[in-house]
PDB file of N, CA and C in Angstrom:
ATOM      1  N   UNK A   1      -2.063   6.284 -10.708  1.00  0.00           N
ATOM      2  CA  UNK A   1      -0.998   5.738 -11.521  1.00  0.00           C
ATOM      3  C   UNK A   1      -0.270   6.885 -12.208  1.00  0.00           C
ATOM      4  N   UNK A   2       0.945   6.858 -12.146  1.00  0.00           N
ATOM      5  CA  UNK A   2       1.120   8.191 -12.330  1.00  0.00           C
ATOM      6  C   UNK A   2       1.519   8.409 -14.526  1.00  0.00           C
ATOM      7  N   UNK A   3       1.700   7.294 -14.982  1.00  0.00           N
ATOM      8  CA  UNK A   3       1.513   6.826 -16.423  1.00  0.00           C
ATOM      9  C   UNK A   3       0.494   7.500 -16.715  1.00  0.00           C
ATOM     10  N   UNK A   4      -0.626   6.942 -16.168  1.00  0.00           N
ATOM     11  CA  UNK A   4      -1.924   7.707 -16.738  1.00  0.00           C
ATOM     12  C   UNK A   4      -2.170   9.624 -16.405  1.00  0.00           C
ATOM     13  N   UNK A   5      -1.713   9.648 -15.089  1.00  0.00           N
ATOM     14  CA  UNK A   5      -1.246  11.604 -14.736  1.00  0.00           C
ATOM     15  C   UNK A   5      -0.613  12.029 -15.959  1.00  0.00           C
ATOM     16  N   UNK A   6       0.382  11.618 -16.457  1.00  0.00           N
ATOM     17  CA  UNK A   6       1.458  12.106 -18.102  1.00  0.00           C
ATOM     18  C   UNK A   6       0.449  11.933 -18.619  1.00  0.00           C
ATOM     19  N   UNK A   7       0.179  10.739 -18.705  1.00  0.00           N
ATOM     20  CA  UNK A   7      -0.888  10.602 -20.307  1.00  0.00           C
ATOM     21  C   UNK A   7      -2.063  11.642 -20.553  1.00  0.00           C
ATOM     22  N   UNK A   8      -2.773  12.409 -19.052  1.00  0.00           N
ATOM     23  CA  UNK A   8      -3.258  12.857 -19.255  1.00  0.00           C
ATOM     24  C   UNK A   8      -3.221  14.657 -19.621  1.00  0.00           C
ATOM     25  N   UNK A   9      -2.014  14.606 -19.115  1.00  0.00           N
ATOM     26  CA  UNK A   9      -1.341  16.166 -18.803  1.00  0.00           C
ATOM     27  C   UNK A   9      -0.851  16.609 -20.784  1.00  0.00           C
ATOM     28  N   UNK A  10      -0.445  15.632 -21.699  1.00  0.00           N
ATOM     29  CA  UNK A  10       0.114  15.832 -22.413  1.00  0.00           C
ATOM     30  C   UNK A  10      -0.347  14.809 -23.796  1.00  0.00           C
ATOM     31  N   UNK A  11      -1.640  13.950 -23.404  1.00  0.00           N
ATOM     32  CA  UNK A  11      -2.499  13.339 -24.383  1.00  0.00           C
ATOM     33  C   UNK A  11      -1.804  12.366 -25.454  1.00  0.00           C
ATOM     34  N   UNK A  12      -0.715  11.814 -24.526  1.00  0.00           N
ATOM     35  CA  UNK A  12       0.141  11.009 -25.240  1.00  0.00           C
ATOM     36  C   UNK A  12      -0.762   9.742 -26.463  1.00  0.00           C
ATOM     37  N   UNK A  13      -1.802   9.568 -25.691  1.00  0.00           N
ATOM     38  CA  UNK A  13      -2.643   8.072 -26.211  1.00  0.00           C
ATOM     39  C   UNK A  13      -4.108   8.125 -25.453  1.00  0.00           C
ATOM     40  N   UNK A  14      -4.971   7.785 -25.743  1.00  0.00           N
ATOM     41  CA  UNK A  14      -6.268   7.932 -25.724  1.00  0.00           C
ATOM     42  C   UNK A  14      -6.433   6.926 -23.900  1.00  0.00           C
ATOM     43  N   UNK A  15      -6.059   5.875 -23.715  1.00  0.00           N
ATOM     44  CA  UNK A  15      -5.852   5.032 -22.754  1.00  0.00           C
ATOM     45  C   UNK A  15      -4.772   4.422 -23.205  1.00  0.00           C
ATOM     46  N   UNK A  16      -4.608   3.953 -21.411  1.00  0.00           N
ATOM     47  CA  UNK A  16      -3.077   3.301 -21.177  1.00  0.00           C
ATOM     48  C   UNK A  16      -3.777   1.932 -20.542  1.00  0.00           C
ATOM     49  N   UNK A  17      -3.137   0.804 -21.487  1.00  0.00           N
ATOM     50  CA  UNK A  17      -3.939  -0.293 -20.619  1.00  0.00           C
ATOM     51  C   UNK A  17      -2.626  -1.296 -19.903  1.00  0.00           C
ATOM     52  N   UNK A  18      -2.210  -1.324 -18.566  1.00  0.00           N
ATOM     53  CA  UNK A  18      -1.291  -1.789 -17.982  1.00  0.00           C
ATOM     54  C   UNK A  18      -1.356  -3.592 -18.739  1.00  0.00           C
ATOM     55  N   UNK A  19      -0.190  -4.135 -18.667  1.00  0.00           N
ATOM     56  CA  UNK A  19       0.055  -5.394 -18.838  1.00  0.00           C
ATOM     57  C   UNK A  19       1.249  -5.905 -18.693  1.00  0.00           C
ATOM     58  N   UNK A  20       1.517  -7.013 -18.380  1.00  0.00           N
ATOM     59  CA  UNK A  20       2.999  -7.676 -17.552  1.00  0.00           C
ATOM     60  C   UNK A  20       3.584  -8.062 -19.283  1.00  0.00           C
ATOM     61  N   UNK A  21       5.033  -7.408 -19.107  1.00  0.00           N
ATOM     62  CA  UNK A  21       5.800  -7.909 -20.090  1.00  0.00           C
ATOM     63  C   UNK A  21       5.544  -9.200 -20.399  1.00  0.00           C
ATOM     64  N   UNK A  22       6.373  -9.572 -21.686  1.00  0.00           N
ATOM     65  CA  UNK A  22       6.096 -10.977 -21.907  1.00  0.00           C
ATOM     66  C   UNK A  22       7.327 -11.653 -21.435  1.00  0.00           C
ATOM     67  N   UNK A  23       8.381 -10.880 -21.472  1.00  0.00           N
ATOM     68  CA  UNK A  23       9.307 -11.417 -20.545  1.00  0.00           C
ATOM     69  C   UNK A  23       9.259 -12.139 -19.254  1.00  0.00           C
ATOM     70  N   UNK A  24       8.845 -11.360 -18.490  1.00  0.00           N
ATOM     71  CA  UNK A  24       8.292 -11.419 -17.267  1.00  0.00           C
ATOM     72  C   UNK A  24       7.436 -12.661 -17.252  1.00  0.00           C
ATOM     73  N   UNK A  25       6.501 -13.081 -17.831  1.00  0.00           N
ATOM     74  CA  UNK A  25       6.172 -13.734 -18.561  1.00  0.00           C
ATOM     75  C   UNK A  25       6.684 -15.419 -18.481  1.00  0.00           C
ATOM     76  N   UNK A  26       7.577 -15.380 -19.736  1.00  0.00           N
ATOM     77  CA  UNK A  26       7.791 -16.535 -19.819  1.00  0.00           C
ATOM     78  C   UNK A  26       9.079 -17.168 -18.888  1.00  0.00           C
ATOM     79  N   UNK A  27       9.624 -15.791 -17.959  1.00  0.00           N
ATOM     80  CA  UNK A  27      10.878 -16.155 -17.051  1.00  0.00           C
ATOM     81  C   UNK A  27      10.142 -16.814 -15.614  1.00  0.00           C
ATOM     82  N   UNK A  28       8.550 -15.955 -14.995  1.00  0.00           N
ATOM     83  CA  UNK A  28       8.587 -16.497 -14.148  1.00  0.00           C
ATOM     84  C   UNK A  28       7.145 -16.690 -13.991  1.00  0.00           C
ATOM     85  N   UNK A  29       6.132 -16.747 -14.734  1.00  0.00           N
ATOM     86  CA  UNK A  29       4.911 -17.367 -14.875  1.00  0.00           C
ATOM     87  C   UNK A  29       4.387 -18.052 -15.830  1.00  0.00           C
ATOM     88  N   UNK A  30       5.100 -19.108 -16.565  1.00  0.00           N
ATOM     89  CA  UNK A  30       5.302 -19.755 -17.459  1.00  0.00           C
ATOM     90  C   UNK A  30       3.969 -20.866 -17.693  1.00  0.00           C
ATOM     91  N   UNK A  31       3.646 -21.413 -16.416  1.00  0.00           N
ATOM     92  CA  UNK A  31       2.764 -22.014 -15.780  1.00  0.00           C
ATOM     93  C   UNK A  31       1.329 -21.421 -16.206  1.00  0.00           C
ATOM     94  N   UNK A  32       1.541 -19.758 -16.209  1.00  0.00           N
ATOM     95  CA  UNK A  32       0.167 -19.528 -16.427  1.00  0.00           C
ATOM     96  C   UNK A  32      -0.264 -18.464 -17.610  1.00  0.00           C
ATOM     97  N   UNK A  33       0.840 -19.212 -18.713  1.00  0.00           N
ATOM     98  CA  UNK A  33       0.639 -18.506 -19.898  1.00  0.00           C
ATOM     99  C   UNK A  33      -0.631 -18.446 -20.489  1.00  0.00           C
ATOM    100  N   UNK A  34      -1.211 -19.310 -20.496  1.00  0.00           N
ATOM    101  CA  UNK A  34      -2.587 -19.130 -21.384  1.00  0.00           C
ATOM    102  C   UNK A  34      -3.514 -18.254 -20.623  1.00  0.00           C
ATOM    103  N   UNK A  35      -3.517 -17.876 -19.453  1.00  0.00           N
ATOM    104  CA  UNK A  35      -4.203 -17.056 -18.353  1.00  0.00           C
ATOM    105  C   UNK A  35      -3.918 -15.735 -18.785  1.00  0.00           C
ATOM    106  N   UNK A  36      -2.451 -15.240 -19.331  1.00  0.00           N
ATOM    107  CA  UNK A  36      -1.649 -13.776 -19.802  1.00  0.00           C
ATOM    108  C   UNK A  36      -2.028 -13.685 -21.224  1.00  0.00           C
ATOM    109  N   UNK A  37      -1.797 -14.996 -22.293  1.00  0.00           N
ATOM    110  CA  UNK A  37      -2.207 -14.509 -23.398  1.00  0.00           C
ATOM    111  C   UNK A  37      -3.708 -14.397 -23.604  1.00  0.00           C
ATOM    112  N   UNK A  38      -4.556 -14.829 -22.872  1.00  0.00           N
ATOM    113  CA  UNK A  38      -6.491 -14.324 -22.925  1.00  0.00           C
ATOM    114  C   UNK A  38      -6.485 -12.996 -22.238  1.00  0.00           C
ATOM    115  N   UNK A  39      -5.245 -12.662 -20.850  1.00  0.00           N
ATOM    116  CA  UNK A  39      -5.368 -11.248 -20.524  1.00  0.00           C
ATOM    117  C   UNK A  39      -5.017 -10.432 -22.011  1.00  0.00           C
ATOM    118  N   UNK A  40      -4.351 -10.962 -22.162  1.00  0.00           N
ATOM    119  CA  UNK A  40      -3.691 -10.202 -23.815  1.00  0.00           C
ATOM    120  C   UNK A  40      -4.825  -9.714 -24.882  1.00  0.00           C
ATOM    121  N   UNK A  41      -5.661 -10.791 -25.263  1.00  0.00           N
ATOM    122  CA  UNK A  41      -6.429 -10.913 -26.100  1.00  0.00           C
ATOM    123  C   UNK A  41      -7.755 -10.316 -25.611  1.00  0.00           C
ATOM    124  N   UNK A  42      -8.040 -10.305 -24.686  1.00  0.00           N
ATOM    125  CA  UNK A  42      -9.155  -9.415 -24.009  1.00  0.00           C
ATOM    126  C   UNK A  42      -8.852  -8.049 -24.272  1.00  0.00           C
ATOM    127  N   UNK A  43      -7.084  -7.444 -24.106  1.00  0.00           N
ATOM    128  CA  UNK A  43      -7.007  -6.157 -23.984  1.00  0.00           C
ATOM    129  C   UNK A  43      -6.718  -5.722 -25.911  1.00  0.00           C
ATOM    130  N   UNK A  44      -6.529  -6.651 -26.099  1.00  0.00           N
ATOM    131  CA  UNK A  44      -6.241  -6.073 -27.618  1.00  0.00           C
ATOM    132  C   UNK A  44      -7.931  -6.111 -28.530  1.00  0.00           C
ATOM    133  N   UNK A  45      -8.706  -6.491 -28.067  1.00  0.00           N
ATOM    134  CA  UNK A  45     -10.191  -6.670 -28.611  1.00  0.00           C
ATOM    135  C   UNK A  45     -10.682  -5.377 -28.425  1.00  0.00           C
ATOM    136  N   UNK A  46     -10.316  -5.124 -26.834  1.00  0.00           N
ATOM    137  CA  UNK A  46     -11.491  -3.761 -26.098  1.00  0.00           C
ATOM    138  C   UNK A  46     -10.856  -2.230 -26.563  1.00  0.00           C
ATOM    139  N   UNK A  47      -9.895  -2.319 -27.544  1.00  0.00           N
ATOM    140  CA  UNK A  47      -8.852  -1.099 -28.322  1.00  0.00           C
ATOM    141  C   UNK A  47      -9.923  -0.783 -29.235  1.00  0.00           C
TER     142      UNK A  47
END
């Protein structure tokens, strides 16, 4: 990933944890919001 190559070359942030906008989101997986906000909440716990 090349996010994480920068991140590592120049120590921007400790980890980079990928996640789908929320845009993205509510334009075209709307259906499986509660599936994105527990991805959400999983990644904001393990910080």
């Amino acid at each position: 990933m090349i996010l994480n190559d920068i991140n590592k070359k120049y120590n921007f942030f400790e980890k980079i944890i990928p996640l789908e906008h929320p845009r993205y989101i509510m334009q075209y997986n709307s259906k499986n919001m509660k599936t994105f906000f527990n991805k959400y909440l999983v990644a904001l716990k393990n910080v």
